[in-house]
C-alpha atoms as a PDB file:
ATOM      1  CA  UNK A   1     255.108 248.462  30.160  1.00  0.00           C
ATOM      2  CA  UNK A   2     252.252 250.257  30.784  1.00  0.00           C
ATOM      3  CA  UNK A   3     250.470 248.573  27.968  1.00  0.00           C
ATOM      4  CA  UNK A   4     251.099 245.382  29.351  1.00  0.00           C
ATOM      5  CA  UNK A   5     249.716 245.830  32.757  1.00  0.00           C
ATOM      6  CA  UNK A   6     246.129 247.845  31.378  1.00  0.00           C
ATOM      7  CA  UNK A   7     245.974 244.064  29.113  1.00  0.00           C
ATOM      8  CA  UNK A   8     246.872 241.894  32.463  1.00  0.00           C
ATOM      9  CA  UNK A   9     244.337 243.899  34.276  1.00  0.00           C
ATOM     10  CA  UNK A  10     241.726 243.652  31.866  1.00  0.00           C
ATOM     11  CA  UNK A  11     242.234 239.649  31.711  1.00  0.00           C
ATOM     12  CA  UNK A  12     241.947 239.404  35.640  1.00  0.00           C
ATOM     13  CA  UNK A  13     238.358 241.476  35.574  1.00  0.00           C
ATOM     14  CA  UNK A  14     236.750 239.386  32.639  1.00  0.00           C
ATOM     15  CA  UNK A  15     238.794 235.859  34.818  1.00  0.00           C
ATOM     16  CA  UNK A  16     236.406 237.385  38.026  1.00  0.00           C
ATOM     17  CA  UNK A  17     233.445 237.846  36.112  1.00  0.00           C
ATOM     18  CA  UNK A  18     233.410 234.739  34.608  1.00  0.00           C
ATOM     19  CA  UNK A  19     233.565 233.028  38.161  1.00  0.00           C
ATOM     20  CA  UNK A  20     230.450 235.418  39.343  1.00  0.00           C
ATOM     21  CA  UNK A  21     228.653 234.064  36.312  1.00  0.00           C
ATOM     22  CA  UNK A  22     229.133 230.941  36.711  1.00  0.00           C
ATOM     23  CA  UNK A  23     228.295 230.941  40.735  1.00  0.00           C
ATOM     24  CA  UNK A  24     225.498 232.615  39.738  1.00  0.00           C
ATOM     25  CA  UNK A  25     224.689 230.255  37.480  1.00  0.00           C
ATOM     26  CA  UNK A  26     224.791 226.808  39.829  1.00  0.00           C
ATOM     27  CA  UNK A  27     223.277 229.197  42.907  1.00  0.00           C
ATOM     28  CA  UNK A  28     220.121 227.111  43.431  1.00  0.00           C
ATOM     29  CA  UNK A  29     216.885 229.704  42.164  1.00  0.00           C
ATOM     30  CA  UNK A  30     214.097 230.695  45.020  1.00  0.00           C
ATOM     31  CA  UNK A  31     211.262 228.300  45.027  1.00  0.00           C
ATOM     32  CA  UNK A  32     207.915 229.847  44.656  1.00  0.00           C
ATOM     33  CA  UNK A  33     205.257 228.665  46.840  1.00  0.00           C
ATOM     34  CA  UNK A  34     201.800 228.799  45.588  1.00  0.00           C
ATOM     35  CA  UNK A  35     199.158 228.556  48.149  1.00  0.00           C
ATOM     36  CA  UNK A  36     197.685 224.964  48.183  1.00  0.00           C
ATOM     37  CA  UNK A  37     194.571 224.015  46.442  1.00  0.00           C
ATOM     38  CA  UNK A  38     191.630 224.539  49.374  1.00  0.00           C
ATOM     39  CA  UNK A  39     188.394 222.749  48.544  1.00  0.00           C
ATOM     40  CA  UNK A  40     185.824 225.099  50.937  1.00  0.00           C
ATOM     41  CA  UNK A  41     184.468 222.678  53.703  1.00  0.00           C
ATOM     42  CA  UNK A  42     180.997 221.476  53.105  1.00  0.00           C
ATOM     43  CA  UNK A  43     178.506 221.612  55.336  1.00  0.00           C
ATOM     44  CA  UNK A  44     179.411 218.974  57.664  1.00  0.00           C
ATOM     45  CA  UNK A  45     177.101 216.381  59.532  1.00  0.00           C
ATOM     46  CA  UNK A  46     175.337 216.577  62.557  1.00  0.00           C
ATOM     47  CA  UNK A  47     173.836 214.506  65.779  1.00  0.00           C
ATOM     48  CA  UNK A  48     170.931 215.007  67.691  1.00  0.00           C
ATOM     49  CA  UNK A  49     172.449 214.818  71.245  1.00  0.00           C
ATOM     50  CA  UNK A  50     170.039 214.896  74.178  1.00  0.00           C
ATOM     51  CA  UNK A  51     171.486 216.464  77.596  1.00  0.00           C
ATOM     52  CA  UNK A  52     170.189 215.354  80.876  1.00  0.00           C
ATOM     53  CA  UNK A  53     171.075 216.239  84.835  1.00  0.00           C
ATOM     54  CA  UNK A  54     169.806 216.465  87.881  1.00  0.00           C
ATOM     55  CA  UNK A  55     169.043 220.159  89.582  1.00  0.00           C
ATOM     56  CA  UNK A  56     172.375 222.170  89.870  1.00  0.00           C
ATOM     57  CA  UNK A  57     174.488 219.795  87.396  1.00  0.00           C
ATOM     58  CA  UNK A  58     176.662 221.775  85.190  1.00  0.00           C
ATOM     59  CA  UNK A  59     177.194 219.920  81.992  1.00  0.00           C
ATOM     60  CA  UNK A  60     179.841 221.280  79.109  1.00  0.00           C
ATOM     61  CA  UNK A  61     180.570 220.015  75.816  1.00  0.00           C
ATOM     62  CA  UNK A  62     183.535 221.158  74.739  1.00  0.00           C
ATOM     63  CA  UNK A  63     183.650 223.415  76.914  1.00  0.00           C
ATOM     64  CA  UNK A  64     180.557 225.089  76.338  1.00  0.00           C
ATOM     65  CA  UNK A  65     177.217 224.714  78.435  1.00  0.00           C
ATOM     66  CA  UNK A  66     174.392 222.655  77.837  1.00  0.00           C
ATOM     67  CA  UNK A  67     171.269 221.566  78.556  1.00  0.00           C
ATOM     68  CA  UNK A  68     168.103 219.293  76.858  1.00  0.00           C
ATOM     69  CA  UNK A  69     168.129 218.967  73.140  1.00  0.00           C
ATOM     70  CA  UNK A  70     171.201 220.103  71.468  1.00  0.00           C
ATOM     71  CA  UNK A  71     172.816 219.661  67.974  1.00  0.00           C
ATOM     72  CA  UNK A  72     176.296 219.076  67.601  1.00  0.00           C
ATOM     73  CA  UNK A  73     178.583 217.984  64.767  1.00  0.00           C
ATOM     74  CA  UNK A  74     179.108 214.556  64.459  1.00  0.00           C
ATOM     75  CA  UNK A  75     182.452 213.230  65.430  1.00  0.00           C
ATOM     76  CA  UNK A  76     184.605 213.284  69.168  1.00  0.00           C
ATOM     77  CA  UNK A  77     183.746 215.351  71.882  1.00  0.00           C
ATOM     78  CA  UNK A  78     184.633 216.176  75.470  1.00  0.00           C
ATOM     79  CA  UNK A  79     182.089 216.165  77.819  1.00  0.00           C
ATOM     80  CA  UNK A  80     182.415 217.584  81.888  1.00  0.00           C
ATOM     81  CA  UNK A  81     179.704 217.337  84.336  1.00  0.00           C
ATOM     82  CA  UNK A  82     180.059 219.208  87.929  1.00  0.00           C
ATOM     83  CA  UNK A  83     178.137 220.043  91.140  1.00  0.00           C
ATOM     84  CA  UNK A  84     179.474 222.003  93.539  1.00  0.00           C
ATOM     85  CA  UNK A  85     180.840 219.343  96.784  1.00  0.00           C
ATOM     86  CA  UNK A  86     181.189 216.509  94.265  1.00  0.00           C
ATOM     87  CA  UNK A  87     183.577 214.597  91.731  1.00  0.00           C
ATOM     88  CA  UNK A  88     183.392 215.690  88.528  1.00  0.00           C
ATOM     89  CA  UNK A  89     182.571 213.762  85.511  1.00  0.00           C
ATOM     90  CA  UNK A  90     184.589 213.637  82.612  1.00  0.00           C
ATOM     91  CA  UNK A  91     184.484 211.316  79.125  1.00  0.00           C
ATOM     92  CA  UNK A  92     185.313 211.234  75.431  1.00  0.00           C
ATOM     93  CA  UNK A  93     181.925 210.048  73.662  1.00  0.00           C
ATOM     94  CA  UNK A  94     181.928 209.852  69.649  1.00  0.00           C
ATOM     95  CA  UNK A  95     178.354 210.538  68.186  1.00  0.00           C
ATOM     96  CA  UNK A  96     177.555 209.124  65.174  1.00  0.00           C
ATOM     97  CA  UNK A  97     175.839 211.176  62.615  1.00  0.00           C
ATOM     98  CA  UNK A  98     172.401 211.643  62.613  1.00  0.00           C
ATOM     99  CA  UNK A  99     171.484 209.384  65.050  1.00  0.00           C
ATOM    100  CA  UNK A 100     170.189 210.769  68.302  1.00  0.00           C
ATOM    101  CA  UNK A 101     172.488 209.871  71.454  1.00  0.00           C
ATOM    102  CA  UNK A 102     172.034 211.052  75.258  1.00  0.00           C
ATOM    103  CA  UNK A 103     173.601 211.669  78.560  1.00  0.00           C
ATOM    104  CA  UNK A 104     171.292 211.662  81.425  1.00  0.00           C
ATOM    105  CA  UNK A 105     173.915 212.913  84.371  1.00  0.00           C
ATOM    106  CA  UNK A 106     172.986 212.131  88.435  1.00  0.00           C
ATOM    107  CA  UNK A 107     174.562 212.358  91.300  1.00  0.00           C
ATOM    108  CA  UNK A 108     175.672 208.971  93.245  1.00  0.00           C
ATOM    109  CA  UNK A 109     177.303 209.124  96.441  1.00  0.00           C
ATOM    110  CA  UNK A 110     180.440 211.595  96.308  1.00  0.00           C
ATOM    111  CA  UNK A 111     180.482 211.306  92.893  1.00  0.00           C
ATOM    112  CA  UNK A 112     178.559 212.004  89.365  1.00  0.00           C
ATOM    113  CA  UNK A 113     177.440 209.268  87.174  1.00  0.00           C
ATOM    114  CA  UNK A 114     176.950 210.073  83.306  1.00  0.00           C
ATOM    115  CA  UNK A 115     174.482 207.219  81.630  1.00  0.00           C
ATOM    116  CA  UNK A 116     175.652 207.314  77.430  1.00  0.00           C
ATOM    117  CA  UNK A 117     173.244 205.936  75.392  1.00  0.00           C
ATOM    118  CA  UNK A 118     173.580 205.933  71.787  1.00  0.00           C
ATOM    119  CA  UNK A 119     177.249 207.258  71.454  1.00  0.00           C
ATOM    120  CA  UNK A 120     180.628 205.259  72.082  1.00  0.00           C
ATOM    121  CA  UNK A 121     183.182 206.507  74.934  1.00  0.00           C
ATOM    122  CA  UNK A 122     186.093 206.490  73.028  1.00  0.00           C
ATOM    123  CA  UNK A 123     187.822 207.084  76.609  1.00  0.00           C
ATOM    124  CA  UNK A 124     186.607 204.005  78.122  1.00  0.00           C
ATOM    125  CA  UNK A 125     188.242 200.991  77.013  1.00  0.00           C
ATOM    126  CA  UNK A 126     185.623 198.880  75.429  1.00  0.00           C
ATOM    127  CA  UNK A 127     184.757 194.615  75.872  1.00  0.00           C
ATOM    128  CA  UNK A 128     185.181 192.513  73.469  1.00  0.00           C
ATOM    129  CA  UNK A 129     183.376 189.900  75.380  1.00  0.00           C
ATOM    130  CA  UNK A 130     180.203 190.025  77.450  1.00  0.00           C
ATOM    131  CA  UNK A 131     180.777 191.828  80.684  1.00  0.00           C
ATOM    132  CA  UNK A 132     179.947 188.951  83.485  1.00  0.00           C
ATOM    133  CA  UNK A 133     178.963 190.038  86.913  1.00  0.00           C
ATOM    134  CA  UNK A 134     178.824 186.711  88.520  1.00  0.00           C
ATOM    135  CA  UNK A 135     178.534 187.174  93.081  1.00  0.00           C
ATOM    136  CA  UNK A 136     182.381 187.016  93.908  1.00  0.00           C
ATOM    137  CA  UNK A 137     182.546 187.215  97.679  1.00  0.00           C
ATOM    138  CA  UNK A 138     184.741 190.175  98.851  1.00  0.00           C
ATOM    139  CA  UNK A 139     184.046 193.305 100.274  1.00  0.00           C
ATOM    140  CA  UNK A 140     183.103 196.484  98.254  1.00  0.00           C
ATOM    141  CA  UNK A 141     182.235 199.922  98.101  1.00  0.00           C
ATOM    142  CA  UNK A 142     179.652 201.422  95.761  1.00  0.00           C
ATOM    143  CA  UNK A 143     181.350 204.750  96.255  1.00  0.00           C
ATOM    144  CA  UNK A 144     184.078 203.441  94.711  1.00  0.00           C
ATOM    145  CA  UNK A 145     182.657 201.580  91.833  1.00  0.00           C
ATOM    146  CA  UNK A 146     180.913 205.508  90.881  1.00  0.00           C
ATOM    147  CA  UNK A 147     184.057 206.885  91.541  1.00  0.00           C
ATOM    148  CA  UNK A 148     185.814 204.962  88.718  1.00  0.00           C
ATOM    149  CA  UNK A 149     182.551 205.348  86.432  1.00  0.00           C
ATOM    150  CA  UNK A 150     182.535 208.988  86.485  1.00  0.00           C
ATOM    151  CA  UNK A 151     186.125 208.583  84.804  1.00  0.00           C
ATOM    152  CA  UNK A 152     184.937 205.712  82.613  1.00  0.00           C
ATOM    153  CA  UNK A 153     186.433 202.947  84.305  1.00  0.00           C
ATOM    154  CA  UNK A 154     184.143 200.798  84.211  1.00  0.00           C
ATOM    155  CA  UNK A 155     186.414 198.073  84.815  1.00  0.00           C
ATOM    156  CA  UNK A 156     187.170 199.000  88.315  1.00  0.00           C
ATOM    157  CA  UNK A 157     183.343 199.538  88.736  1.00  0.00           C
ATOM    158  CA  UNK A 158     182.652 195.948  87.722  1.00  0.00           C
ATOM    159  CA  UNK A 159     185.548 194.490  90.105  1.00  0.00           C
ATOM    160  CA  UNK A 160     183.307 196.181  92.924  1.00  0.00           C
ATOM    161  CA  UNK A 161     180.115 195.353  91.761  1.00  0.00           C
ATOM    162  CA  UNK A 162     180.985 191.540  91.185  1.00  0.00           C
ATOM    163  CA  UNK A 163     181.361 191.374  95.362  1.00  0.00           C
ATOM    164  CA  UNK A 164     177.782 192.748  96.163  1.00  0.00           C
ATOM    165  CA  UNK A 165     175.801 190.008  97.297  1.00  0.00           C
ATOM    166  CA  UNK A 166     172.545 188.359  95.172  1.00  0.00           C
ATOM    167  CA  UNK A 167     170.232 190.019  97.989  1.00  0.00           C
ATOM    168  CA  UNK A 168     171.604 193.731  98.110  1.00  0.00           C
ATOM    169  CA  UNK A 169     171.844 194.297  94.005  1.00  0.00           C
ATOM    170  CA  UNK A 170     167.814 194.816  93.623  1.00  0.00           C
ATOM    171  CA  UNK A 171     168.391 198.513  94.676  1.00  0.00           C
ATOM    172  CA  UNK A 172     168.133 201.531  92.216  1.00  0.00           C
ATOM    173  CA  UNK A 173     171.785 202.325  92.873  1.00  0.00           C
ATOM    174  CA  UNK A 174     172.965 199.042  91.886  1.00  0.00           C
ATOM    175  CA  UNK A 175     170.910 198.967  88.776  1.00  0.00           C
ATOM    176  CA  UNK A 176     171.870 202.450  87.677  1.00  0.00           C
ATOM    177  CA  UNK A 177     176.060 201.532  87.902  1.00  0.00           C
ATOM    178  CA  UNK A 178     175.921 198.388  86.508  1.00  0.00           C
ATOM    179  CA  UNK A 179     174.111 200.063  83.488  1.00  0.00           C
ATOM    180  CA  UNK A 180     176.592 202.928  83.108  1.00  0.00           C
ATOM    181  CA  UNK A 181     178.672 200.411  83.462  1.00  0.00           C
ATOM    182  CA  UNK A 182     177.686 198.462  80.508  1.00  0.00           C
ATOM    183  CA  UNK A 183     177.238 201.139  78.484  1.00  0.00           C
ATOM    184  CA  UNK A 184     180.520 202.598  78.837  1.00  0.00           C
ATOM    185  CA  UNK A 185     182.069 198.990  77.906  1.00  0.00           C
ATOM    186  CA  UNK A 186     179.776 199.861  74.663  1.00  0.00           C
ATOM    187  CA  UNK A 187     176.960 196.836  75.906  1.00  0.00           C
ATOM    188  CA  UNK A 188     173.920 198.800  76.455  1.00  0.00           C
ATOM    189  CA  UNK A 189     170.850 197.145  77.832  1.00  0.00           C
ATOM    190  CA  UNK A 190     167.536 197.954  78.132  1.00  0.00           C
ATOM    191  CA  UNK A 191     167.092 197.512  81.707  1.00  0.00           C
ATOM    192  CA  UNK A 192     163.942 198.308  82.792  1.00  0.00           C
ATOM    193  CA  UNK A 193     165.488 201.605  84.510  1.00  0.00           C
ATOM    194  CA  UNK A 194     166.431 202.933  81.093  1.00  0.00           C
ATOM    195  CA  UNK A 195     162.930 201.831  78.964  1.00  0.00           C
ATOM    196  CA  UNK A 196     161.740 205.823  79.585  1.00  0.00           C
ATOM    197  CA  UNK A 197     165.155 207.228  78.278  1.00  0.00           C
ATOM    198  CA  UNK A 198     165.324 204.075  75.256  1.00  0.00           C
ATOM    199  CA  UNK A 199     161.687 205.242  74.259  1.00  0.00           C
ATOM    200  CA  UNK A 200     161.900 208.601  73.784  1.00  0.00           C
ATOM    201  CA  UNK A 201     165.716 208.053  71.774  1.00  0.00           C
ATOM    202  CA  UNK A 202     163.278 205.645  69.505  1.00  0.00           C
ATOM    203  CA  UNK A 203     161.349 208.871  68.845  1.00  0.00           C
ATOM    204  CA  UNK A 204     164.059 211.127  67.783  1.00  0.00           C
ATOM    205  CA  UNK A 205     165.329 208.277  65.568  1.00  0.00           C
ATOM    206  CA  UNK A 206     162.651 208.799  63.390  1.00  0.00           C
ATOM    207  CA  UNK A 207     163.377 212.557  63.478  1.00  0.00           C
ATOM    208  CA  UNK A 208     167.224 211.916  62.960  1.00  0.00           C
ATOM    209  CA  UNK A 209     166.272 210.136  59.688  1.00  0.00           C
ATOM    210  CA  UNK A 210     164.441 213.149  58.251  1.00  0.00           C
ATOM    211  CA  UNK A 211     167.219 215.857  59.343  1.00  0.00           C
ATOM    212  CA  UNK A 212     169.724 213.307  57.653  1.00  0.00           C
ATOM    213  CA  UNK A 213     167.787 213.628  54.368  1.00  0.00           C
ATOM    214  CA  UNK A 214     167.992 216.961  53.871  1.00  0.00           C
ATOM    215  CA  UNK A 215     171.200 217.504  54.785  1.00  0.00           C
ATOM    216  CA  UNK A 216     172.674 215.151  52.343  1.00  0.00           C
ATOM    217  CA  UNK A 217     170.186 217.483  49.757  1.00  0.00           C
ATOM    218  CA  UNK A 218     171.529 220.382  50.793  1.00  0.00           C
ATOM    219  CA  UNK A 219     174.980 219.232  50.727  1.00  0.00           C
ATOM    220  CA  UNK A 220     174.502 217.546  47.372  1.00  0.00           C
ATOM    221  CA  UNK A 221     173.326 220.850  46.453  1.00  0.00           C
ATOM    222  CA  UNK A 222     176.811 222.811  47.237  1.00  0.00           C
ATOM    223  CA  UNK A 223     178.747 219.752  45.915  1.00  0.00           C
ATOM    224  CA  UNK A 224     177.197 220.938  42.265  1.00  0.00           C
ATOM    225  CA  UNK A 225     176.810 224.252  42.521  1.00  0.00           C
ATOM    226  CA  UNK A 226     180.842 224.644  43.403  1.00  0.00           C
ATOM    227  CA  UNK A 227     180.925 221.552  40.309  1.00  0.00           C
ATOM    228  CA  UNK A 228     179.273 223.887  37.872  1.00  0.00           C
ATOM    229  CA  UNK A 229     181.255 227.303  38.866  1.00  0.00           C
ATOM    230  CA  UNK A 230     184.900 224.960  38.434  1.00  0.00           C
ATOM    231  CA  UNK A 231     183.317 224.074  34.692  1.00  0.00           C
ATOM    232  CA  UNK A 232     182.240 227.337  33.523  1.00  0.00           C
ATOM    233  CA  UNK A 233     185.399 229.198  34.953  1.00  0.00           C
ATOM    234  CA  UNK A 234     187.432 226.770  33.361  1.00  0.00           C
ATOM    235  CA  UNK A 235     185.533 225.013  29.982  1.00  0.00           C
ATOM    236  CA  UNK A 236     187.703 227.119  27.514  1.00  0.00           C
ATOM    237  CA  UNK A 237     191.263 226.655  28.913  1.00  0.00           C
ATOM    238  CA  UNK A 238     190.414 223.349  30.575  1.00  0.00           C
ATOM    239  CA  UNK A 239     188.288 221.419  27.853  1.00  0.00           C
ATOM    240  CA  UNK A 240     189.187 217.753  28.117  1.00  0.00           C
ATOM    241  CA  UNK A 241     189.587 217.842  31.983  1.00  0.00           C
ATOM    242  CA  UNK A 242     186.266 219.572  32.096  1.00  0.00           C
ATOM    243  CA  UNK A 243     184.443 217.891  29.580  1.00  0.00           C
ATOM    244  CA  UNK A 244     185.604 214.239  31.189  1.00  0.00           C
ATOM    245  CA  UNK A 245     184.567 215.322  35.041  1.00  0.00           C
ATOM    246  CA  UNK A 246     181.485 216.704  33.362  1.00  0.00           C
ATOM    247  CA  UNK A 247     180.292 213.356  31.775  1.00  0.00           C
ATOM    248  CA  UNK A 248     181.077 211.301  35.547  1.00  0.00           C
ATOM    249  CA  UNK A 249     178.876 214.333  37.216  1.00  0.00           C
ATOM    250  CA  UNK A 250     175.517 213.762  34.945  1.00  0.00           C
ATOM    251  CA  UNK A 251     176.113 209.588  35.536  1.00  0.00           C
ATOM    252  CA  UNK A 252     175.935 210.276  39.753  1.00  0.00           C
ATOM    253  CA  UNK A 253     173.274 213.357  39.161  1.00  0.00           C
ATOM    254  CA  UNK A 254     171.293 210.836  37.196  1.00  0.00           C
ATOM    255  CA  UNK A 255     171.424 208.193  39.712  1.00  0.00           C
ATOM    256  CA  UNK A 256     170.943 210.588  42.285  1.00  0.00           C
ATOM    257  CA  UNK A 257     167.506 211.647  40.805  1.00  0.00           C
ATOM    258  CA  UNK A 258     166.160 208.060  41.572  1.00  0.00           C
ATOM    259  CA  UNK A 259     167.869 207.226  44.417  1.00  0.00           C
ATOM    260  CA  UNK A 260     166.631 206.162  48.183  1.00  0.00           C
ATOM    261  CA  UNK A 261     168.614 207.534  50.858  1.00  0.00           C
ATOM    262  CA  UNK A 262     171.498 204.965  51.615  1.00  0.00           C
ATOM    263  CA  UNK A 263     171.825 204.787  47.526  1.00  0.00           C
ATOM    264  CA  UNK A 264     172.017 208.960  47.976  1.00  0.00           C
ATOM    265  CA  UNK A 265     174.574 208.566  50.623  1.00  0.00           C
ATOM    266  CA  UNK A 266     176.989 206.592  48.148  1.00  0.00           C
ATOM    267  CA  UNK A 267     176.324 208.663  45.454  1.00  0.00           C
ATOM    268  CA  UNK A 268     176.987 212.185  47.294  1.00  0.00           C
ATOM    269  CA  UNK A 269     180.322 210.575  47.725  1.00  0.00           C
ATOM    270  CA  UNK A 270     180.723 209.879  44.217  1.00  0.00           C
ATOM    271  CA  UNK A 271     179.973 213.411  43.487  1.00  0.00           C
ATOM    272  CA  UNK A 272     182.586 215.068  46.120  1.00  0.00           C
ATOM    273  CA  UNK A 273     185.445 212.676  45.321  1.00  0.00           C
ATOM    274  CA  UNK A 274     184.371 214.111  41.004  1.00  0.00           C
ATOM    275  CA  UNK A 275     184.585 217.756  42.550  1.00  0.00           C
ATOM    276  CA  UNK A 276     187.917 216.884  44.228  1.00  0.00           C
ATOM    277  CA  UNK A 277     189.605 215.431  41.524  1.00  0.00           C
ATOM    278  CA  UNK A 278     188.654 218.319  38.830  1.00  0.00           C
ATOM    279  CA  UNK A 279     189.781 220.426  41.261  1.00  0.00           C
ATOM    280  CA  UNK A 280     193.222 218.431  41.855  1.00  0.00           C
ATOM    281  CA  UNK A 281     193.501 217.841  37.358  1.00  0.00           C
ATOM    282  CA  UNK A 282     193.049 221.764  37.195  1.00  0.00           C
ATOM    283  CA  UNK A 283     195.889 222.597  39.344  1.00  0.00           C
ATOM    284  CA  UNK A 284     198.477 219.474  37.691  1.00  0.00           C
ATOM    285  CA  UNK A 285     197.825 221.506  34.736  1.00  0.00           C
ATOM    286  CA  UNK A 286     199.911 224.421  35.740  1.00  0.00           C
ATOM    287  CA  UNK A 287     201.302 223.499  39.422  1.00  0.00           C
ATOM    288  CA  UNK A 288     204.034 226.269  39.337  1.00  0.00           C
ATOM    289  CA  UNK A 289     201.662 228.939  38.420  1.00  0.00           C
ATOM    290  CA  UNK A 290     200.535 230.613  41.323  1.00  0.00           C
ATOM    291  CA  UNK A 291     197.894 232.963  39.517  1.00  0.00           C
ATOM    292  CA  UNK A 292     196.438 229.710  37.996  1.00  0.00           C
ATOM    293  CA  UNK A 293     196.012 227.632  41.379  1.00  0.00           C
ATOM    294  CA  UNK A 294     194.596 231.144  42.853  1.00  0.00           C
ATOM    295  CA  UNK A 295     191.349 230.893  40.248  1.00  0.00           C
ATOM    296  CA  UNK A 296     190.630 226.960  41.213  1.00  0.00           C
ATOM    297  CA  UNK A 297     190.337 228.415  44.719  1.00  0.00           C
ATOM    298  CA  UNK A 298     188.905 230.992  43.760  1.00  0.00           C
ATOM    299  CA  UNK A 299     186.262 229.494  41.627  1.00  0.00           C
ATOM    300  CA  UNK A 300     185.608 226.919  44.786  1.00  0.00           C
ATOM    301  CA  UNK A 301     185.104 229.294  47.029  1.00  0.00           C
ATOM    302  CA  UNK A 302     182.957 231.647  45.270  1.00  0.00           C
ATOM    303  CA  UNK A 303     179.622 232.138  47.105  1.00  0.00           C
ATOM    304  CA  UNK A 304     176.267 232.311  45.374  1.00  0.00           C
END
């Protein structure tokens, strides 16, 4: 009897371990997460950005205080103007890269009026069409029409400007809204009120084109410098991949050598998108192996 029991026993333990094994079995396995594959930021493009306002006009771009000739990264920014008694002045303005833009920022009425030239309000809703300010009789207020331009409505400002009669719009006022106006509808003129601020932005034009050259030199110069460290870390365990991004990279380098600067421009991204994609072959090699991916960052981030 007792023979018997020691034998059912020892059935039901190997019955439960079987079971354990085989939940263990279908249990789904941790996932291991590498860290992604971070290509280091490059240097990134600027704009020459020229700051304007009359005495005690606070001006911030993003945030941050400025004043005269500033450089800023190229891209979407927030700019605020204030005075202390008045409206502020707020917009979204998108400078280009490496071409000069400015804000000249003055005080009309109750309000503040911000005159962009050479960037786009990407908070003002722009015209497809010609902005028309045929004489609409109606009554108006210029306060008004500054009011909605310090918010970039020029719109609004227009509705009110269309009413002022032929015989009251030769006044500075007048002139200085309806070019705000157009500007912020992205139709800049060159009204005889702006040919001072148009002038000196042809000036720093020139200047713009000779920063822009040697950035995209220095920047071509980190785009093969990280290039080469990717190759030599990885020629031996890597060869085809290497060997193939290799060959592309002398083709663009010898282009580059004999290049003007728009040629440059395409070619620089010729060379980042070869970077990129060695970078992105390395990892496909071994995507599960975390050590791996850790040495393509590592070897892209590497300084010197």
């Amino acid at each position: 009897m007792r023979w018997w029991m020691l034998t059912a026993a020892a059935a039901f333990l190997l019955g439960v371990g079987a079971v354990v094994l085989l939940l263990r079995a279908r249990a789904p396995r941790p996932v291991v997460r590498c860290s992604a594959l971070g290509v280091p930021e490059l240097r990134p493009p600027t704009a020459g950005f020229t700051v304007t306002m009359a005495p005690s006009v606070q001006v911030k771009v993003d945030g941050v205080s400025v004043s005269g000739a500033v450089r800023v990264v190229a891209g979407r920014h927030r700019v605020e103007a204030s005075v202390l008694g008045r409206g502020s002045l707020v917009l979204e303005l998108d400078l280009a890269p490496f071409s000069p833009a400015t804000l000249d920022v003055r005080a009309d009425g109750p309000s503040l009026l911000g005159l962009v030239l050479g960037a786009r309000c990407t908070s003002c809703e722009a015209s497809a069409v010609d902005v028309a300010l045929s004489v609409e009789p109606g009554p108006y207020s210029l306060d008004a029409s500054a009011a909605a331009l310090s918010h970039g409505d020029w719109r609004s400002a227009v509705a009110e400007l269309r009413h002022v009669p032929e015989a009251e719009r030769h006044t500075a006022r007048f002139d200085r809204q309806l070019a705000v106006a157009l500007a912020l509808a992205g139709q800049p003129t060159r009204h005889p009120t702006l040919r001072g601020l148009m002038t000196a932005m042809d000036a720093r034009r020139r200047e713009e084109d000779v920063l822009e050259r040697r950035w995209q030199v220095a920047r071509w110069n980190e785009v093969t410098t990280r290039f080469t460290r990717l190759a030599v870390r990885f020629a031996n365990k890597a060869d085809p991949l290497v060997r193939a991004a290799g060959q592309r990279m002398d083709s663009v380098s010898a282009e580059y050598s004999a290049a003007n600067e728009r040629e440059g421009a395409v070619l620089l991204r010729a060379a980042e998108e070869t970077l990129a994609t060695l970078a992105a072959a390395l990892v496909a090699l071994h995507p599960l192996d975390c050590a791996w991916i850790e040495q393509v960052n590592a070897a892209l981030a590497e300084q010197g």
